[in-house]
C-alpha atoms as a PDB file:
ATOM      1  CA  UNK A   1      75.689 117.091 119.378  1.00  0.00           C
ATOM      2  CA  UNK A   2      74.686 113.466 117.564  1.00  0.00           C
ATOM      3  CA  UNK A   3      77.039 115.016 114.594  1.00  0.00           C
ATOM      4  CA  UNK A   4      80.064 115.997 116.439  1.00  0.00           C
ATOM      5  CA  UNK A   5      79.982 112.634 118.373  1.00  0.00           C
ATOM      6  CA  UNK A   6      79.947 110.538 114.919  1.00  0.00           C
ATOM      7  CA  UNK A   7      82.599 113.152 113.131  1.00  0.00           C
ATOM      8  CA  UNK A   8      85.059 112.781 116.077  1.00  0.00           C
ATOM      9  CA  UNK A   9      84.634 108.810 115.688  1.00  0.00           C
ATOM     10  CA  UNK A  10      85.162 109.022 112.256  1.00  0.00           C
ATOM     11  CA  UNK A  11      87.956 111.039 112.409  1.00  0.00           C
ATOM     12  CA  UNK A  12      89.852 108.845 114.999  1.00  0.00           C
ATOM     13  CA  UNK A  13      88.853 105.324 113.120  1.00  0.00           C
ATOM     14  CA  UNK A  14      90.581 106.697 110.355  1.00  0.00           C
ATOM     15  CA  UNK A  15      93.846 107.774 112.053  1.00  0.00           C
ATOM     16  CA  UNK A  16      93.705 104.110 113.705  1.00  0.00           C
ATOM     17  CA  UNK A  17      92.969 102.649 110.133  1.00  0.00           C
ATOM     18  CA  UNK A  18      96.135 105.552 108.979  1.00  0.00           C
ATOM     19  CA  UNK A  19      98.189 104.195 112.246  1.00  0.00           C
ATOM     20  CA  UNK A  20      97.225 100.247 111.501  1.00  0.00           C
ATOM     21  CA  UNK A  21      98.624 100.616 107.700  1.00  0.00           C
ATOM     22  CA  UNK A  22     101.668 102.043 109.056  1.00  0.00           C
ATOM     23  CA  UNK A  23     102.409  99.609 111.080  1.00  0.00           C
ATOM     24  CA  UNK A  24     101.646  97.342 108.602  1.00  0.00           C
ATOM     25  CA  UNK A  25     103.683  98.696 106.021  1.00  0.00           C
ATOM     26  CA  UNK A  26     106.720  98.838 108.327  1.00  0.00           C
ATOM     27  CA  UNK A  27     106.549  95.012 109.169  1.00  0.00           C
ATOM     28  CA  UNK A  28     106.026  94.129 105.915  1.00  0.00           C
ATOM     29  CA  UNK A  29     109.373  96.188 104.389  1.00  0.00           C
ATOM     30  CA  UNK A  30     111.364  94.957 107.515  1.00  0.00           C
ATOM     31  CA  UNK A  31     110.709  91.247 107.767  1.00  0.00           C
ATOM     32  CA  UNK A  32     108.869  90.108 104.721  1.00  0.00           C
ATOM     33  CA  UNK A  33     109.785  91.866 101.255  1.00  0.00           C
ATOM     34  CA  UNK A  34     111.432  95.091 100.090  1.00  0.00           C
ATOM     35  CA  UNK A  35     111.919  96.673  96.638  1.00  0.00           C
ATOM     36  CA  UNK A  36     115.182  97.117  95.102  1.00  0.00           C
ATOM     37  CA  UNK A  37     116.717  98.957  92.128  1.00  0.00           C
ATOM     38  CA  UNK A  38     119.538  96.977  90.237  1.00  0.00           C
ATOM     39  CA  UNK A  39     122.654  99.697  89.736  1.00  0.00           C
ATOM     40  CA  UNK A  40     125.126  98.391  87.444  1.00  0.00           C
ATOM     41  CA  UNK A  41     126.273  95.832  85.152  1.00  0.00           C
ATOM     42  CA  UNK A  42     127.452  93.185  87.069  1.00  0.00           C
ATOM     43  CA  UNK A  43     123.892  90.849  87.330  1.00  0.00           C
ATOM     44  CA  UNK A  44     124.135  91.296  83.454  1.00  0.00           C
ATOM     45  CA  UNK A  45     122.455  89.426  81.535  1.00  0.00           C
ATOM     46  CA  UNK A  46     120.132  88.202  84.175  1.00  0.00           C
ATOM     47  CA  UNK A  47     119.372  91.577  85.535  1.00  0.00           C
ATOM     48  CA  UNK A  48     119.900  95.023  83.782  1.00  0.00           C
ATOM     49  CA  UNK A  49     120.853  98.188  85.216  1.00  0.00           C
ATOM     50  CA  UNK A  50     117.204 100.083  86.346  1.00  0.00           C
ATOM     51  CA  UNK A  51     115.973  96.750  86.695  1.00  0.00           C
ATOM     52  CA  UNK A  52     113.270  96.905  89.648  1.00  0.00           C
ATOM     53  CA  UNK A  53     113.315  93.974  91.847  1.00  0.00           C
ATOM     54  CA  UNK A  54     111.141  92.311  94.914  1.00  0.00           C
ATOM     55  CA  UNK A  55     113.648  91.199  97.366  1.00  0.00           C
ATOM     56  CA  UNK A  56     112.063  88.091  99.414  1.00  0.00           C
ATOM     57  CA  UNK A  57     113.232  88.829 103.390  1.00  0.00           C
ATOM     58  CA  UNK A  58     111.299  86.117 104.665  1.00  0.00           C
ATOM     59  CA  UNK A  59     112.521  82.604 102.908  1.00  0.00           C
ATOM     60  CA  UNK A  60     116.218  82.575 104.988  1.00  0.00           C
ATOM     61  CA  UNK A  61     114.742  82.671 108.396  1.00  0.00           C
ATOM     62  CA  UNK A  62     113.095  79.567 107.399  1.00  0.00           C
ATOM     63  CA  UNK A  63     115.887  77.442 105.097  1.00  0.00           C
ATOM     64  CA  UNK A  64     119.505  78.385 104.561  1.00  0.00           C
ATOM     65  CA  UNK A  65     120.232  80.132 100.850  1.00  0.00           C
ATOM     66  CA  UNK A  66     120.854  77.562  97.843  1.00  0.00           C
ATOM     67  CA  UNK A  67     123.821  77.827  95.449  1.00  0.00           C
ATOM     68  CA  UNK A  68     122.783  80.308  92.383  1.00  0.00           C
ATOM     69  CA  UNK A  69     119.834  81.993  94.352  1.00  0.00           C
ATOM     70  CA  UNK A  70     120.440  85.940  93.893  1.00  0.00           C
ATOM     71  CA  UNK A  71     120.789  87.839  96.843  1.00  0.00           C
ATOM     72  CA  UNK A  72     121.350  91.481  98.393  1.00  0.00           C
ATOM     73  CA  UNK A  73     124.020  92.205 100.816  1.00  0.00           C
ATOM     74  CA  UNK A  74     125.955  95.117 102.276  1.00  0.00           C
ATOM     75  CA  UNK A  75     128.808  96.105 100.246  1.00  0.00           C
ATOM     76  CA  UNK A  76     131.857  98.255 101.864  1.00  0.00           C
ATOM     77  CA  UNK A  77     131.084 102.042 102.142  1.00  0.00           C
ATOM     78  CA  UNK A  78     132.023 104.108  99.163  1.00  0.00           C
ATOM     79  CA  UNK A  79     132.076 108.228  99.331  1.00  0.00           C
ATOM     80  CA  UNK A  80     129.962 107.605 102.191  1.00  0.00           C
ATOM     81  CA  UNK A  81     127.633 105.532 100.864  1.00  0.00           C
ATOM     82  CA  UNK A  82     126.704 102.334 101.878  1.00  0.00           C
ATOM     83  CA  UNK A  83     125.646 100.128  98.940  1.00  0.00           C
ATOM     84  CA  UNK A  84     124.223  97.227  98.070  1.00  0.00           C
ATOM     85  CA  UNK A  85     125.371  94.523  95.914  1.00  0.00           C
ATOM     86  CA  UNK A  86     122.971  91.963  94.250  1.00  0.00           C
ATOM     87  CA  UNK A  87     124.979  89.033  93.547  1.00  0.00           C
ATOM     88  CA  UNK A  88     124.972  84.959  92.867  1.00  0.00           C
ATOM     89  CA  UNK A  89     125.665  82.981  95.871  1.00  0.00           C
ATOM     90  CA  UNK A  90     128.418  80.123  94.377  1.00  0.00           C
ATOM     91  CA  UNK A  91     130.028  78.738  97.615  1.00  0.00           C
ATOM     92  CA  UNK A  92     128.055  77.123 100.615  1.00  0.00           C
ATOM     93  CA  UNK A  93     129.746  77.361 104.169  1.00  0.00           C
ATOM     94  CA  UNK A  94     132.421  74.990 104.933  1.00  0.00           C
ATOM     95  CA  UNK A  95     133.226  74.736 101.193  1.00  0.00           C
ATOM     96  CA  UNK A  96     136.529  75.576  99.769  1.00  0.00           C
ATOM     97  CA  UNK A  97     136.346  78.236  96.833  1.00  0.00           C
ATOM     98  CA  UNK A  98     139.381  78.642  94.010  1.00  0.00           C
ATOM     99  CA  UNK A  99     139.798  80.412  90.747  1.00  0.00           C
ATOM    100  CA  UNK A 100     142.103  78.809  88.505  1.00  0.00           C
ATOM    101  CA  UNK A 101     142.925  78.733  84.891  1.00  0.00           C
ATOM    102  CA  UNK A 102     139.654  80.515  84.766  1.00  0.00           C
ATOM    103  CA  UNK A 103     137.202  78.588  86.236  1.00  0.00           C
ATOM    104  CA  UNK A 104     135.479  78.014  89.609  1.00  0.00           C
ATOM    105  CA  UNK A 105     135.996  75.003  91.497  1.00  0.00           C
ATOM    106  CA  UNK A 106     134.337  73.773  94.446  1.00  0.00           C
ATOM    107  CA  UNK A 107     136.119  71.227  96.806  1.00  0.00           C
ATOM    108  CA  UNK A 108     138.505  70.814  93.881  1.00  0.00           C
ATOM    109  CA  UNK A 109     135.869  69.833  91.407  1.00  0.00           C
ATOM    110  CA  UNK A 110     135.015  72.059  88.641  1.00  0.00           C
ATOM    111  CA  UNK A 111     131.683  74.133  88.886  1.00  0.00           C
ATOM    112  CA  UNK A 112     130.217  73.110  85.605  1.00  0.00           C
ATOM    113  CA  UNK A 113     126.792  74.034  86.047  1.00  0.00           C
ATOM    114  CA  UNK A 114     127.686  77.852  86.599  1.00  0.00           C
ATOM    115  CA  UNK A 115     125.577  78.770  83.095  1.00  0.00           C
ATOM    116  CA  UNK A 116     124.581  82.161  84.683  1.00  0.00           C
ATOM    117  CA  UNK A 117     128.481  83.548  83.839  1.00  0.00           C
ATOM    118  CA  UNK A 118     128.573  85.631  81.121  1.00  0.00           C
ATOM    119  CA  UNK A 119     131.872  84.278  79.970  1.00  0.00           C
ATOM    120  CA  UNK A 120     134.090  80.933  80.422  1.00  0.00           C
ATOM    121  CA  UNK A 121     137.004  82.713  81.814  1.00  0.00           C
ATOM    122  CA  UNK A 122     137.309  84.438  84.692  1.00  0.00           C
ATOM    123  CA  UNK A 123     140.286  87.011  84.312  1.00  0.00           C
ATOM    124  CA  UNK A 124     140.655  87.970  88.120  1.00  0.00           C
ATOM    125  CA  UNK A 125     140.488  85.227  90.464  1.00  0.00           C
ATOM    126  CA  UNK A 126     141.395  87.989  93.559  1.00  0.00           C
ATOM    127  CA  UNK A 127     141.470  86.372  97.363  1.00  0.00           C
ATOM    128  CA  UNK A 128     139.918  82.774  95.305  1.00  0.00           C
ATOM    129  CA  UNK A 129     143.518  82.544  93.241  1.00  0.00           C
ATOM    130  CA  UNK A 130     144.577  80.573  96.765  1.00  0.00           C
ATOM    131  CA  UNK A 131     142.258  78.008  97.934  1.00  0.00           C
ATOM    132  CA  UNK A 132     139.163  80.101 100.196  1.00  0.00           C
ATOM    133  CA  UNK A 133     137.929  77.914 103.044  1.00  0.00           C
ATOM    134  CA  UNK A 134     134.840  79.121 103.934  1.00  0.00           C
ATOM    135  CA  UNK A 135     133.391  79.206 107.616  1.00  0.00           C
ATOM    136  CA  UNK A 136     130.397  77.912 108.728  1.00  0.00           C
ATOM    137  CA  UNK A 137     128.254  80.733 108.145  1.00  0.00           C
ATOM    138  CA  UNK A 138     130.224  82.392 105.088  1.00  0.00           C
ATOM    139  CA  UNK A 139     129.091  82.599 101.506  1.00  0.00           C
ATOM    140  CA  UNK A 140     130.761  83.145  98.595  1.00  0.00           C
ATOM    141  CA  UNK A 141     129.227  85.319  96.124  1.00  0.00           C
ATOM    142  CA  UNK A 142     129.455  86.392  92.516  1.00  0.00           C
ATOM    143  CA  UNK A 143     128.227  88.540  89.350  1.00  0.00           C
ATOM    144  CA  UNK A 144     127.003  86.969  86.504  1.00  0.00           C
ATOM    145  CA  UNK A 145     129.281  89.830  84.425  1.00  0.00           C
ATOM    146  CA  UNK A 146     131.879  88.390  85.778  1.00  0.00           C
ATOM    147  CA  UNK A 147     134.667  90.966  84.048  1.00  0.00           C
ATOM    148  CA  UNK A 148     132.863  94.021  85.711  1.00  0.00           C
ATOM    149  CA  UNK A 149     131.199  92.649  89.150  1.00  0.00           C
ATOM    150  CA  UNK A 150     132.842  93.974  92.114  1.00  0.00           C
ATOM    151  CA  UNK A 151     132.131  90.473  94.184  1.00  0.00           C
ATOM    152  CA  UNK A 152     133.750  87.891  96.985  1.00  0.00           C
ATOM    153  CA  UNK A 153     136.344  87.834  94.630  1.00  0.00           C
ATOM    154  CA  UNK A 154     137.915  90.900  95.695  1.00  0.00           C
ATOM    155  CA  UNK A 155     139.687  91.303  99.292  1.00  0.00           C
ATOM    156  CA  UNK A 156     137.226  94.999 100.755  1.00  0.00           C
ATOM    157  CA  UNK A 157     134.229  92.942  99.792  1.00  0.00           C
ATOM    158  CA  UNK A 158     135.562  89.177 100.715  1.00  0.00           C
ATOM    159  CA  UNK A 159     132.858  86.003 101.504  1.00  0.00           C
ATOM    160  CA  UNK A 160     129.346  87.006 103.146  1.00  0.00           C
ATOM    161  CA  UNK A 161     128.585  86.492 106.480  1.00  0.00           C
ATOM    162  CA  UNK A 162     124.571  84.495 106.709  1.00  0.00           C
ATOM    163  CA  UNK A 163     123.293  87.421 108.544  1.00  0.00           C
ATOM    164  CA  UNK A 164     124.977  89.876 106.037  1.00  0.00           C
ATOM    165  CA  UNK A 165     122.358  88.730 103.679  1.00  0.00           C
ATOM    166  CA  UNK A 166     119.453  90.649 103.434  1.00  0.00           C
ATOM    167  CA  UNK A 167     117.315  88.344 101.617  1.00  0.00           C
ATOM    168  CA  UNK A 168     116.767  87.097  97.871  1.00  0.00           C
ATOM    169  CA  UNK A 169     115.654  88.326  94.642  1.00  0.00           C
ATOM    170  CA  UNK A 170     112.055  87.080  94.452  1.00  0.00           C
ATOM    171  CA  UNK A 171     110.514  88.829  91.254  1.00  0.00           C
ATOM    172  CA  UNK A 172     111.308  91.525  88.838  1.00  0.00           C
ATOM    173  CA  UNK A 173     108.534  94.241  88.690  1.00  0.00           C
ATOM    174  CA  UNK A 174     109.955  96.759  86.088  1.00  0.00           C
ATOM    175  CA  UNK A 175     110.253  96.875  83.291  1.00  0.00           C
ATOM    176  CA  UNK A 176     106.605  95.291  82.522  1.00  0.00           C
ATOM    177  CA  UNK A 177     107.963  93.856  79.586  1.00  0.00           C
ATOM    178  CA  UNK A 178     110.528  91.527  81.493  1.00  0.00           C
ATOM    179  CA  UNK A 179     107.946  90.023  84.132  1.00  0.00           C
ATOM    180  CA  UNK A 180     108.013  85.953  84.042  1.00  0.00           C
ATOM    181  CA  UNK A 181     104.401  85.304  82.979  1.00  0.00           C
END
């Protein structure tokens, strides 16, 4: 009788324990950090194609995102599929974004510490050739493969709204041999 007693308590401190984890695991992917799998070129060279990533979900509900932090966002459904694009945030809200003769300006200054761009031309300027005013909770985002990304730049994808933005790139786990020490 002793036996059955301490089997049946074992057996339902390890579904709690089972249940707990669970739980745990679920809060942790949904509010704190999430894995992520770069697909593409357009983070190139910063980020490679396969590239496994820690996305941070936490930091923005404390502080708003800086200029060049990576983040993930919801792109526009393709074949049914709604992806997600990893890209470089370049304009704050209530800044005004252009593209012309190449380069990015800000407020009509020239961005010249963009060193993450791949290239010192960019060929399409898209919805930035006019002047982009962007609202108050509006980002403006970019690839560092500037010639390839699909970004803000074009009109389906357009600036990012703050709670569009899933969170930022934290760490990259894979490949081992690309870990910061």
């Amino acid at each position: 009788m002793e036996n059955k007693k301490n089997t049946r308590k074992e057996i339902i401190s390890t579904l709690l324990y089972v249940l707990f984890m669970l739980v745990a695991v679920y809060l942790v992917i949904t509010f704190v950090g999430q894995r992520t799998v770069v697909n593409g070129e357009s983070m190139e060279p910063t980020l490679q194609d396969g590239d496994n990533l820690i996305l941070d979900k936490i930091s923005y509900r404390f502080h708003d995102p800086e200029r060049f932090d990576i983040v993930v966002f919801p792109g526009p459904e393709e074949n049914g599929v709604d992806p997600w694009y990893i890209k470089r945030v370049i304009g704050l809200p209530g800044e005004t974004v252009q593209i012309k003769d190449g380069k990015v300006y800000i407020n009509d200054e020239e961005l010249t510490e963009d060193t993450y761009g791949i290239t010192d031309y960019i060929d399409y300027a898209g919805i930035a050739e006019e002047k982009l005013v962007l609202a108050d909770d509006e980002y403006f985002c970019l690839g560092d493969n500037r010639p390839v990304s699909q970004d803000c730049r074009y009109d389906f994808v357009g600036p990012v709204k703050r709670d569009e933005l899933e969170g930022k790139i934290w760490i990259r786990i894979f490949p081992f041999h690309k870990i910061p020490n």
